[in-house]
PDB file of N, CA and C in Angstrom:
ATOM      1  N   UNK A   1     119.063 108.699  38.912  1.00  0.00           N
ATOM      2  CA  UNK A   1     119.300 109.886  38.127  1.00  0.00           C
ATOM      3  C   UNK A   1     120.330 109.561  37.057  1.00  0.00           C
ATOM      4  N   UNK A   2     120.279 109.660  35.573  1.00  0.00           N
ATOM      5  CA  UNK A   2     121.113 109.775  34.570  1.00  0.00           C
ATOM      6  C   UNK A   2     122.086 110.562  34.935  1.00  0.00           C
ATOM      7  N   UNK A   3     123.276 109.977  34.275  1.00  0.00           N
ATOM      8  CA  UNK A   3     124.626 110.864  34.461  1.00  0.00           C
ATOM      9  C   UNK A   3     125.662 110.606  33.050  1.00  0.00           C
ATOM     10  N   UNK A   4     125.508 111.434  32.232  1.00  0.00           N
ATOM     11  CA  UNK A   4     126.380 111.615  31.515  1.00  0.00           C
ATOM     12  C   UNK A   4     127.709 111.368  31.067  1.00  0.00           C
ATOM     13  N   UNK A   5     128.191 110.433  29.889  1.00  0.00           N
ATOM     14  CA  UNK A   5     129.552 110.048  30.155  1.00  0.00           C
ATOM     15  C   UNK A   5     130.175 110.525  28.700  1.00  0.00           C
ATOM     16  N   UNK A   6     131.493 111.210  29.549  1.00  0.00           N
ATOM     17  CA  UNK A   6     132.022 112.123  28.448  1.00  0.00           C
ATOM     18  C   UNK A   6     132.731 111.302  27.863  1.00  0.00           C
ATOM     19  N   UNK A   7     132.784 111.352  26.659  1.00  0.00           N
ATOM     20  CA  UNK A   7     133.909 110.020  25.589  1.00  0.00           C
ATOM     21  C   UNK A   7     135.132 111.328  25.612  1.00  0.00           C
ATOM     22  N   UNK A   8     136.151 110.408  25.947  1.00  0.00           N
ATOM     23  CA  UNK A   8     137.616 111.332  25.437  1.00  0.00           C
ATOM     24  C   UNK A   8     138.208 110.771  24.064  1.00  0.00           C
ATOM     25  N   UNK A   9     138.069 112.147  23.523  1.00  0.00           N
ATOM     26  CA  UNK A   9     138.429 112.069  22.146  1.00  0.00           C
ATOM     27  C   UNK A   9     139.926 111.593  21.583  1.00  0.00           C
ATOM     28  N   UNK A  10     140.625 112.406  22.634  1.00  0.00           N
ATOM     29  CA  UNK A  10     141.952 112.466  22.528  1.00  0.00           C
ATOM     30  C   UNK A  10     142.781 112.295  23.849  1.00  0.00           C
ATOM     31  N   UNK A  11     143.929 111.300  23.616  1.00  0.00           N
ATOM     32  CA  UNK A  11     144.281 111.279  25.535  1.00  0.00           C
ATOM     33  C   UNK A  11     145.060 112.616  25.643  1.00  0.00           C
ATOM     34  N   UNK A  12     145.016 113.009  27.193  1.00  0.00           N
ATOM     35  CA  UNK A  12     145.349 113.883  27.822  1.00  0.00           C
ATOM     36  C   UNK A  12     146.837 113.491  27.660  1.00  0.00           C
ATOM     37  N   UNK A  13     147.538 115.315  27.252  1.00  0.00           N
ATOM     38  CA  UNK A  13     148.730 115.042  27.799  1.00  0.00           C
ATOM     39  C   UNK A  13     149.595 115.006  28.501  1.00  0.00           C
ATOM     40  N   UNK A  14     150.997 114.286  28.510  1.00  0.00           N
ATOM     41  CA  UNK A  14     151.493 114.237  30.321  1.00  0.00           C
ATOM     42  C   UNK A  14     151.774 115.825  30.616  1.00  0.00           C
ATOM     43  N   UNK A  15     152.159 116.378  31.430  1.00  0.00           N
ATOM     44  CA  UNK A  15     152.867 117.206  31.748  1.00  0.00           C
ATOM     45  C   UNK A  15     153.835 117.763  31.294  1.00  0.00           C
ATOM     46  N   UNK A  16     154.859 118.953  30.296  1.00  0.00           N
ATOM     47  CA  UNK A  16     156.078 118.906  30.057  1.00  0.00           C
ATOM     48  C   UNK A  16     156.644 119.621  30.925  1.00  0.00           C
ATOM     49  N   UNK A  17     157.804 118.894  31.181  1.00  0.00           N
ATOM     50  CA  UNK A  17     158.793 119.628  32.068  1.00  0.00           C
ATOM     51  C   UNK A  17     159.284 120.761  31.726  1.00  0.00           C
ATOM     52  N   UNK A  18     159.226 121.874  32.642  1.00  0.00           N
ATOM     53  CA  UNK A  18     159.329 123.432  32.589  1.00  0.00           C
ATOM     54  C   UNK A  18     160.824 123.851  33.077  1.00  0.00           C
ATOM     55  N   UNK A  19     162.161 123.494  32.427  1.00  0.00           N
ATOM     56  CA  UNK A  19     163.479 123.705  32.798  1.00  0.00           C
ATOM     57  C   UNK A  19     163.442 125.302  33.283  1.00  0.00           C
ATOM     58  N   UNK A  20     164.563 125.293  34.204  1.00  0.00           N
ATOM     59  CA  UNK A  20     165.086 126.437  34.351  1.00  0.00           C
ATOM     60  C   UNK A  20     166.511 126.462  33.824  1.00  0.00           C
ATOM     61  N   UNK A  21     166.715 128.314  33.967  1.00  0.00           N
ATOM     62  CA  UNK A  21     168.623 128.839  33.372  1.00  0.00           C
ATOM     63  C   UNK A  21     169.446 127.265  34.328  1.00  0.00           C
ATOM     64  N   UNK A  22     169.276 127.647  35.434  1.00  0.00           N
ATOM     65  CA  UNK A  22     170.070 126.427  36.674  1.00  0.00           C
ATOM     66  C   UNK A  22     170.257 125.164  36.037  1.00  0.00           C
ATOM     67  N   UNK A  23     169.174 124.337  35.795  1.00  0.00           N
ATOM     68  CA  UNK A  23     169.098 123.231  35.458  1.00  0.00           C
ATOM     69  C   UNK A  23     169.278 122.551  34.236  1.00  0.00           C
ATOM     70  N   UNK A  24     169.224 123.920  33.231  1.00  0.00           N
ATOM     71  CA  UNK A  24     170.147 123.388  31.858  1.00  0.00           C
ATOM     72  C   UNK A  24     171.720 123.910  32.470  1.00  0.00           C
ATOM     73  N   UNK A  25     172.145 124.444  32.671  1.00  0.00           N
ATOM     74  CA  UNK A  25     173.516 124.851  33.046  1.00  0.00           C
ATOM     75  C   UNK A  25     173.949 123.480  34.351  1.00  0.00           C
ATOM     76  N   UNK A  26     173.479 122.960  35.018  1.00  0.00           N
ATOM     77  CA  UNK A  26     173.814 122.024  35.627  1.00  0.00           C
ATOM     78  C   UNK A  26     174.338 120.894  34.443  1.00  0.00           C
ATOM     79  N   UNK A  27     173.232 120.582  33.144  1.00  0.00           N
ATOM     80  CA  UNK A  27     172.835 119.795  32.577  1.00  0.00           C
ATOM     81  C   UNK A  27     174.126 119.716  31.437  1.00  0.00           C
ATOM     82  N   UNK A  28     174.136 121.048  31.182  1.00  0.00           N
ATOM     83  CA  UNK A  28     174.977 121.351  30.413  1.00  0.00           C
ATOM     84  C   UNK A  28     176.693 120.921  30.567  1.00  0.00           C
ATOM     85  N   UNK A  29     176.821 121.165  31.847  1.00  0.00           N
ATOM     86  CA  UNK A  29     177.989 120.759  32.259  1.00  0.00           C
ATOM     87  C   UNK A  29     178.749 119.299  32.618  1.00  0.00           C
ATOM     88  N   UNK A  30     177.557 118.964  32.396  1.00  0.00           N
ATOM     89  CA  UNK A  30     177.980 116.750  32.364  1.00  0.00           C
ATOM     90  C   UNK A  30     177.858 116.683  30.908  1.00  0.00           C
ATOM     91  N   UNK A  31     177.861 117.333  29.851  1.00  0.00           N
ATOM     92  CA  UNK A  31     178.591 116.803  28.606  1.00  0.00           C
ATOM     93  C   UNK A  31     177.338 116.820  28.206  1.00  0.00           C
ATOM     94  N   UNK A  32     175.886 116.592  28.496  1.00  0.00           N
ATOM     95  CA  UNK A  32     174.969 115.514  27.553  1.00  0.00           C
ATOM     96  C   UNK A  32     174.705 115.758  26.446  1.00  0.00           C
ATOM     97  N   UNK A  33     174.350 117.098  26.768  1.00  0.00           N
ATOM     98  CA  UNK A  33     173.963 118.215  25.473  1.00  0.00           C
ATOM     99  C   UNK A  33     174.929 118.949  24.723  1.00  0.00           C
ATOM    100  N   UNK A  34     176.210 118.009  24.322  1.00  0.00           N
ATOM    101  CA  UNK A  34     177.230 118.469  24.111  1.00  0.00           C
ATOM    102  C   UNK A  34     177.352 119.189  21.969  1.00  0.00           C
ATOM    103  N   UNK A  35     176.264 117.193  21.284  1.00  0.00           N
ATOM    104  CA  UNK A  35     176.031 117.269  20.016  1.00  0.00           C
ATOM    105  C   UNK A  35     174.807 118.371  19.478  1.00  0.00           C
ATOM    106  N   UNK A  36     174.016 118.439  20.641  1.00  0.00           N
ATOM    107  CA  UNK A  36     172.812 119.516  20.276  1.00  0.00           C
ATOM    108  C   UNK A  36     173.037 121.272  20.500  1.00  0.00           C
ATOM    109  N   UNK A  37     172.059 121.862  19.889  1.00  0.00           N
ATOM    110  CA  UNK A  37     172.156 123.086  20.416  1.00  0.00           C
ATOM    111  C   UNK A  37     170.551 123.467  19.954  1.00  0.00           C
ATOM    112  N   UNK A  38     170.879 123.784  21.547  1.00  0.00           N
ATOM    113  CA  UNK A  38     169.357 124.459  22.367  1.00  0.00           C
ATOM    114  C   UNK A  38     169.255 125.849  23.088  1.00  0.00           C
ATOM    115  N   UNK A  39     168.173 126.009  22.794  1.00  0.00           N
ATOM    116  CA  UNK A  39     167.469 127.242  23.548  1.00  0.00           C
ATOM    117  C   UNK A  39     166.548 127.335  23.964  1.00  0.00           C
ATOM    118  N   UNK A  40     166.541 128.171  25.620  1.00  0.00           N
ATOM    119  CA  UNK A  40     165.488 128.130  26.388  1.00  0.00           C
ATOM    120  C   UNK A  40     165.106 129.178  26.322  1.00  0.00           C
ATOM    121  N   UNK A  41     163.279 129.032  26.112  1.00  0.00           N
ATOM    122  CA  UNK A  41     162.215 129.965  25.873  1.00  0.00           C
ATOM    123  C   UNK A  41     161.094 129.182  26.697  1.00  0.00           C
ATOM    124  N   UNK A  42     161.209 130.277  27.557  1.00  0.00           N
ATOM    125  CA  UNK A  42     159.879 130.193  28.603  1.00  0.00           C
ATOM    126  C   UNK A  42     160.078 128.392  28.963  1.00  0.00           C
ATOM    127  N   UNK A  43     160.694 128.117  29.361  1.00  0.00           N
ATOM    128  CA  UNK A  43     161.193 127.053  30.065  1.00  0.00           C
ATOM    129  C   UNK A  43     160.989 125.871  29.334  1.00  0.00           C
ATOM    130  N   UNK A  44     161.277 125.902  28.208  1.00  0.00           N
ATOM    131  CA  UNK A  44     161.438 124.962  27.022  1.00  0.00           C
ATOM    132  C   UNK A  44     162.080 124.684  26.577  1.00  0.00           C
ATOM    133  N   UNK A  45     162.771 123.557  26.128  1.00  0.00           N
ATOM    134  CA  UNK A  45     164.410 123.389  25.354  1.00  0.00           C
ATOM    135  C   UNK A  45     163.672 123.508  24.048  1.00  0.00           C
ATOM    136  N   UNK A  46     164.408 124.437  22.986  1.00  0.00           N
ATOM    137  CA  UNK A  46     164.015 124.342  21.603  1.00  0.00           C
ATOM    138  C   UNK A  46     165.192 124.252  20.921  1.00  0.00           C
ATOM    139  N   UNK A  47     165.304 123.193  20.021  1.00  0.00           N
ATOM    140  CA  UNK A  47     166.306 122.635  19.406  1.00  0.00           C
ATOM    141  C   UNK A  47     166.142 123.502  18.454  1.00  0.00           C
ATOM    142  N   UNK A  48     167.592 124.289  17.910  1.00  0.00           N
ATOM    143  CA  UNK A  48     167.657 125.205  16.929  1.00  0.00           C
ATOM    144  C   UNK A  48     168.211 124.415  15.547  1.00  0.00           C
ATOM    145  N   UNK A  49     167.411 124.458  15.025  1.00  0.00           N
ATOM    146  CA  UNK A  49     167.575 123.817  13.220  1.00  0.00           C
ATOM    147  C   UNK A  49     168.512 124.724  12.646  1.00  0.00           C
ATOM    148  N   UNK A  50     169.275 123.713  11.681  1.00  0.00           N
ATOM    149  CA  UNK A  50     170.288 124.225  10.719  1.00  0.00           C
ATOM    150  C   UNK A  50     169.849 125.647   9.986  1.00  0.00           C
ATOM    151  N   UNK A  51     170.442 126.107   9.474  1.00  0.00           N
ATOM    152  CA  UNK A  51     169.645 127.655   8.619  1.00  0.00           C
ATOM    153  C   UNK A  51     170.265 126.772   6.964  1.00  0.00           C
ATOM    154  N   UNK A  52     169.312 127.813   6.498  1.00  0.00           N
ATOM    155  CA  UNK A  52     169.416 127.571   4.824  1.00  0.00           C
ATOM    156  C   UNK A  52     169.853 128.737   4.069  1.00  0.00           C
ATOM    157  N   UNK A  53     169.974 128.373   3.082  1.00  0.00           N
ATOM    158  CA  UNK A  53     171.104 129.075   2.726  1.00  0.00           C
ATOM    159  C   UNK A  53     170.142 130.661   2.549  1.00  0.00           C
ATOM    160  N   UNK A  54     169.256 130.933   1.955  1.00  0.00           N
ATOM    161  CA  UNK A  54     168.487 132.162   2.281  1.00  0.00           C
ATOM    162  C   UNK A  54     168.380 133.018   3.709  1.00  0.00           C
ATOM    163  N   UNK A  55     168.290 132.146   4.553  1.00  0.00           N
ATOM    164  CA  UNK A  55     168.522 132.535   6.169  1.00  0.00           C
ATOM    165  C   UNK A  55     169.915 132.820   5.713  1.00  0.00           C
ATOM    166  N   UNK A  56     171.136 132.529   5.820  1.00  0.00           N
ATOM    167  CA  UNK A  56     172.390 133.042   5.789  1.00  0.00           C
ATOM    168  C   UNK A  56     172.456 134.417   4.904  1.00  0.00           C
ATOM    169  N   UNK A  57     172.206 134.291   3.697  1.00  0.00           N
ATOM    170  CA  UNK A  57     172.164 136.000   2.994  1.00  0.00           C
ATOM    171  C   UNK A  57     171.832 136.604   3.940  1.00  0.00           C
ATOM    172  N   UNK A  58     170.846 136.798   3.810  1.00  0.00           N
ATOM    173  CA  UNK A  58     169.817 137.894   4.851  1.00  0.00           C
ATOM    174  C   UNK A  58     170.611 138.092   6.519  1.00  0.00           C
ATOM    175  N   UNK A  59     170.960 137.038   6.736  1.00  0.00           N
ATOM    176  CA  UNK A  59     171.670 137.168   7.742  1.00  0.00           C
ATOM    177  C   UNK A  59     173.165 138.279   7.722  1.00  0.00           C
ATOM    178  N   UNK A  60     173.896 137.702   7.085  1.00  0.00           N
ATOM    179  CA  UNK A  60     175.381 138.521   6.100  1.00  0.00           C
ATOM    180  C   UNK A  60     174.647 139.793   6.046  1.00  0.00           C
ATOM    181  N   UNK A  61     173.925 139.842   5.343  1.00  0.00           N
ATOM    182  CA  UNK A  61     173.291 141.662   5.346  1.00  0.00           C
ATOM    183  C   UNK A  61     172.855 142.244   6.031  1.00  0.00           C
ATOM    184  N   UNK A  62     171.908 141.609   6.763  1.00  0.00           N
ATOM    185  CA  UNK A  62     171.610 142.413   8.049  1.00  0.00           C
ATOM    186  C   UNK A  62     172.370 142.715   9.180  1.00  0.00           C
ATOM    187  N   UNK A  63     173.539 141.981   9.284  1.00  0.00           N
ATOM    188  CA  UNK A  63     174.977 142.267  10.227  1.00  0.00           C
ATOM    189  C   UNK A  63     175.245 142.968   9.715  1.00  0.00           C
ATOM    190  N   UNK A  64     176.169 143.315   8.322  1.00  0.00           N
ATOM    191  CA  UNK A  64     176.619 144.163   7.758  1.00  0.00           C
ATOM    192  C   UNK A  64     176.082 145.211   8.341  1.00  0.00           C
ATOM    193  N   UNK A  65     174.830 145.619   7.904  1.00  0.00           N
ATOM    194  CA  UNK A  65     174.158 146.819   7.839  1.00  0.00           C
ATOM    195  C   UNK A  65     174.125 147.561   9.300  1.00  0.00           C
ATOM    196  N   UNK A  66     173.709 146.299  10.537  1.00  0.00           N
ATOM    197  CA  UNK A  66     173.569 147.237  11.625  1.00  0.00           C
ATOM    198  C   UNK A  66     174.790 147.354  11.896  1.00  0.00           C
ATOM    199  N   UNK A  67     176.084 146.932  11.753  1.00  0.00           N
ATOM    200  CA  UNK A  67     177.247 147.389  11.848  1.00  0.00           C
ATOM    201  C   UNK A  67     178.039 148.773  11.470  1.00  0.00           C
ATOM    202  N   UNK A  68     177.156 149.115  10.258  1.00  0.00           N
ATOM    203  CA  UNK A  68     177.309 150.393   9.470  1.00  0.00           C
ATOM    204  C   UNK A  68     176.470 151.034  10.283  1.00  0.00           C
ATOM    205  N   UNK A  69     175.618 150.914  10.837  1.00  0.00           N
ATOM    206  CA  UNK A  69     175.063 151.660  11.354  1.00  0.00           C
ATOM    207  C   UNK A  69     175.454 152.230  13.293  1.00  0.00           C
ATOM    208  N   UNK A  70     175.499 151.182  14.024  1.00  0.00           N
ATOM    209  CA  UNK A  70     175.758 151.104  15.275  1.00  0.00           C
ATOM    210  C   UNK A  70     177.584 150.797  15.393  1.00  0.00           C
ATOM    211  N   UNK A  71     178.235 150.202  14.393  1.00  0.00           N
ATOM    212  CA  UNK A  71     179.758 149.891  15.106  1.00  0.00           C
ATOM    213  C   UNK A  71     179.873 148.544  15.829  1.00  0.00           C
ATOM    214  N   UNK A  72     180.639 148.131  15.145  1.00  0.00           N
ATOM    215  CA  UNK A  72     181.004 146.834  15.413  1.00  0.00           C
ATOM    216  C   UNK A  72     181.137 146.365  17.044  1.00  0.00           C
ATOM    217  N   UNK A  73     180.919 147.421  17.863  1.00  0.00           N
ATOM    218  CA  UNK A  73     181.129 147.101  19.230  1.00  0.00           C
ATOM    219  C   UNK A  73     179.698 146.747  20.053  1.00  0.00           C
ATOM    220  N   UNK A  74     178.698 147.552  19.158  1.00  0.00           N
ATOM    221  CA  UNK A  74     177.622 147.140  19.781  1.00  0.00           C
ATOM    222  C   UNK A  74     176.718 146.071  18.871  1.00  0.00           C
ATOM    223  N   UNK A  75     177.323 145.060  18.106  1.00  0.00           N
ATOM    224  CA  UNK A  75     176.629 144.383  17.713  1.00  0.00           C
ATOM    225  C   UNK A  75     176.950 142.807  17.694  1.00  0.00           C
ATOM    226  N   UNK A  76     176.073 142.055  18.156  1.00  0.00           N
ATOM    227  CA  UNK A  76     177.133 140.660  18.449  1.00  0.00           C
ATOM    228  C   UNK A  76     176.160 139.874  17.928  1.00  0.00           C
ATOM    229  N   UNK A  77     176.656 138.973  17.125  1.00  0.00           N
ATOM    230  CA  UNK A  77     176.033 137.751  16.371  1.00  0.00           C
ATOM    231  C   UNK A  77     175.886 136.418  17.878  1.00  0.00           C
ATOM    232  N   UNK A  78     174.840 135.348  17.391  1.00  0.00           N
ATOM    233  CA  UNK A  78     174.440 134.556  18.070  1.00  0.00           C
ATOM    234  C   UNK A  78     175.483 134.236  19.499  1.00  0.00           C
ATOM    235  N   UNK A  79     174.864 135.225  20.347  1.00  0.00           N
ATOM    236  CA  UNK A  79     174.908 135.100  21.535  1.00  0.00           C
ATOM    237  C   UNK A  79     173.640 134.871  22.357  1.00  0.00           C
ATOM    238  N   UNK A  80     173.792 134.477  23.639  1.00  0.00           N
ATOM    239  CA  UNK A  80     172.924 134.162  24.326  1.00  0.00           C
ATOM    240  C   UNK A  80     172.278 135.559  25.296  1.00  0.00           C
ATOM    241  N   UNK A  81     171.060 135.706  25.307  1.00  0.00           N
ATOM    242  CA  UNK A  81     170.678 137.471  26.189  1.00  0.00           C
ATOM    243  C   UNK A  81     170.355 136.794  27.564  1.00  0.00           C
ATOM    244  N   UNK A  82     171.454 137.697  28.042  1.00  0.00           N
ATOM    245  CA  UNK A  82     170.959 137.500  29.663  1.00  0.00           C
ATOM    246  C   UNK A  82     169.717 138.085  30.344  1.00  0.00           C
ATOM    247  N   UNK A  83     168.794 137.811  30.009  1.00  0.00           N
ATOM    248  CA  UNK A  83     167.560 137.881  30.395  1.00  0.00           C
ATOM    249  C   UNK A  83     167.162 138.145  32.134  1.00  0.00           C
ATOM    250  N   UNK A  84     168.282 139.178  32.892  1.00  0.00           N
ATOM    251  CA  UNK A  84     167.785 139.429  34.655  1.00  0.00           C
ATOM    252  C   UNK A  84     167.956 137.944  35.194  1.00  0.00           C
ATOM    253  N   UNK A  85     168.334 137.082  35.606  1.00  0.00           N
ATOM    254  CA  UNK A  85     168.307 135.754  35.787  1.00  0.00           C
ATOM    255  C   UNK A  85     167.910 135.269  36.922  1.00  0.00           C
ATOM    256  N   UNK A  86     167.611 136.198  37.530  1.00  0.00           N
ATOM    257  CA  UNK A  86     166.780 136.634  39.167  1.00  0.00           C
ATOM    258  C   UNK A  86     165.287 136.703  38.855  1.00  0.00           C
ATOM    259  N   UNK A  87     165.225 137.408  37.982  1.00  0.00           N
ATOM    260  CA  UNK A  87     163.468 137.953  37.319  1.00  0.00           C
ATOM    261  C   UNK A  87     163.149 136.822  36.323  1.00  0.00           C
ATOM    262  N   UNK A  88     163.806 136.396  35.932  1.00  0.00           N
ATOM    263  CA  UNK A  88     163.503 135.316  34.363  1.00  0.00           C
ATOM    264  C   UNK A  88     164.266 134.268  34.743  1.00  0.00           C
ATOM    265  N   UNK A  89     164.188 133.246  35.540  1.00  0.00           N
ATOM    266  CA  UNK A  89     164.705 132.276  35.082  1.00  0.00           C
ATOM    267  C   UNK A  89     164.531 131.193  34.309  1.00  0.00           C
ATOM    268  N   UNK A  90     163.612 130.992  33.576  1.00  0.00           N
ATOM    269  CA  UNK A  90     163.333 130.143  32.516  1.00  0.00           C
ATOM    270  C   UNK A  90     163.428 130.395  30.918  1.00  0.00           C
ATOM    271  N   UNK A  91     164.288 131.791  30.758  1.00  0.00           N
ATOM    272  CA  UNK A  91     164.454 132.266  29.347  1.00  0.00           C
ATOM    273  C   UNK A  91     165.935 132.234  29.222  1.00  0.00           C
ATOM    274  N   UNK A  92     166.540 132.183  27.810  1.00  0.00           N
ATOM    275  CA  UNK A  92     168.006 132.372  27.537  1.00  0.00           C
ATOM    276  C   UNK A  92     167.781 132.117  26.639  1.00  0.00           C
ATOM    277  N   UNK A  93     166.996 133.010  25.736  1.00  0.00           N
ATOM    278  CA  UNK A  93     167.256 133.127  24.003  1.00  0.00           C
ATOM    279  C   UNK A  93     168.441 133.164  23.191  1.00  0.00           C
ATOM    280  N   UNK A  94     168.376 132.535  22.466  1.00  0.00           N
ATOM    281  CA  UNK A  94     169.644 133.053  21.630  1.00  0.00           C
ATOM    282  C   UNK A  94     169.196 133.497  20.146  1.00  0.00           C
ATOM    283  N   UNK A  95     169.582 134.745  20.264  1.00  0.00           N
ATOM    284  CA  UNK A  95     168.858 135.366  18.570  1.00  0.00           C
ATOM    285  C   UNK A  95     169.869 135.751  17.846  1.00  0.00           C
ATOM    286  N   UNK A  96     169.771 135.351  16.378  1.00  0.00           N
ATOM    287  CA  UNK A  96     170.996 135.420  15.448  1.00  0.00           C
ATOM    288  C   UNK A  96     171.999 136.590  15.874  1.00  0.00           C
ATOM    289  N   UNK A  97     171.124 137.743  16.205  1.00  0.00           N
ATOM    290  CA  UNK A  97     171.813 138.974  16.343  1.00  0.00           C
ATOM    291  C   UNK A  97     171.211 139.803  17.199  1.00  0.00           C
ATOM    292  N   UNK A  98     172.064 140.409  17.487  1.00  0.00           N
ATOM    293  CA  UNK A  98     171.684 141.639  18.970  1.00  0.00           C
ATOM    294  C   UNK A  98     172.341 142.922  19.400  1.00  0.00           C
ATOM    295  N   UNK A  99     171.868 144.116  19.513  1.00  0.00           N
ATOM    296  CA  UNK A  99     172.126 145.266  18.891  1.00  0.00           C
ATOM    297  C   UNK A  99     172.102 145.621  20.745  1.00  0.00           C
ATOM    298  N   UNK A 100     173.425 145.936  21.260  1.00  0.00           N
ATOM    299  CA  UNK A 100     173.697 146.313  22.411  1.00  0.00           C
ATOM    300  C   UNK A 100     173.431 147.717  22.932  1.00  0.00           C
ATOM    301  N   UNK A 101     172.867 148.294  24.475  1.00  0.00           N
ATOM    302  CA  UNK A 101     172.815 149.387  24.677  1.00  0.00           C
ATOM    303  C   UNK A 101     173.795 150.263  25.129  1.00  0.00           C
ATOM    304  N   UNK A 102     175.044 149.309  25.231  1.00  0.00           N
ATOM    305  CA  UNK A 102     176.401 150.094  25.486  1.00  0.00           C
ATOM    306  C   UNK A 102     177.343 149.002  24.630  1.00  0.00           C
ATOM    307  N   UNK A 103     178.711 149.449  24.446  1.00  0.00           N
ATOM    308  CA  UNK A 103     179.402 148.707  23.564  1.00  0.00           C
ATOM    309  C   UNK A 103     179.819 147.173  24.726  1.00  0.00           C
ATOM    310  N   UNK A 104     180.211 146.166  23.959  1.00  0.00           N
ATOM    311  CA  UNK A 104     180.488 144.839  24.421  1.00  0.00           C
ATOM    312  C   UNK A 104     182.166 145.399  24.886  1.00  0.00           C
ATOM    313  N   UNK A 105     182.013 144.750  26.380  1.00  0.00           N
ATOM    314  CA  UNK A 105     183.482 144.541  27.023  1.00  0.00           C
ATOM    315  C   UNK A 105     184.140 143.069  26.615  1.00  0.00           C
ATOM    316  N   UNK A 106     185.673 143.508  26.736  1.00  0.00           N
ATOM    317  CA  UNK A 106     186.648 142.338  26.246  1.00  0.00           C
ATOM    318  C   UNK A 106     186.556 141.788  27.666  1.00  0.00           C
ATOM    319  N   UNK A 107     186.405 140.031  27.626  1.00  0.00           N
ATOM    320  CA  UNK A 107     186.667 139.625  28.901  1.00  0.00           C
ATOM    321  C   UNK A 107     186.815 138.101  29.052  1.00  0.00           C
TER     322      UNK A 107
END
């Protein structure tokens, strides 16, 4: 009986490793990743690129603005969102800016 042989076009790829919050924070703490800065999305390290200078305007203004709007207490530039860390452990975005549902405690 004939049997068919599939040509692979393209090689298969390996596996990527799926980090968790734990294991960059382990990682984090022996120095390695000391020159980089990363963020985990859906269990991915994504190396965050420099901004240009258009990203910065827009940036400056759009702080401004939700500041005028919400108060300087509920608005915090590039921080990291604690994402439930029980429910999500493979996320820890960090987004330029983030508009809080109660004001930020001193601590």
């Amino acid at each position: 009986m004939p049997t068919a042989v599939l040509e692979q076009t393209s090689p298969a790829e390996a596996p990527r490793k799926r980090w968790t919050r734990a294991e960059c924070a382990a990682v984090e703490a022996t120095g390695v990743w000391d020159q980089q800065h990363l963020e985990l999305v859906n269990g991915e390290l994504i190396s965050k690129i420099g901004k240009k200078r258009p990203h910065v305007i827009t940036l400056s203004l759009v702080h401004a603005w939700l500041i005028s709007v919400f108060g300087p207490e509920y608005v915090n530039p590039e921080a990291p969102i604690d994402v439930a860390p029980g429910d999500n452990p493979i996320n820890e975005p960090e987004p330029d800016l983030i508009v809080l549902s109660r004001p930020r405690t001193k601590s």
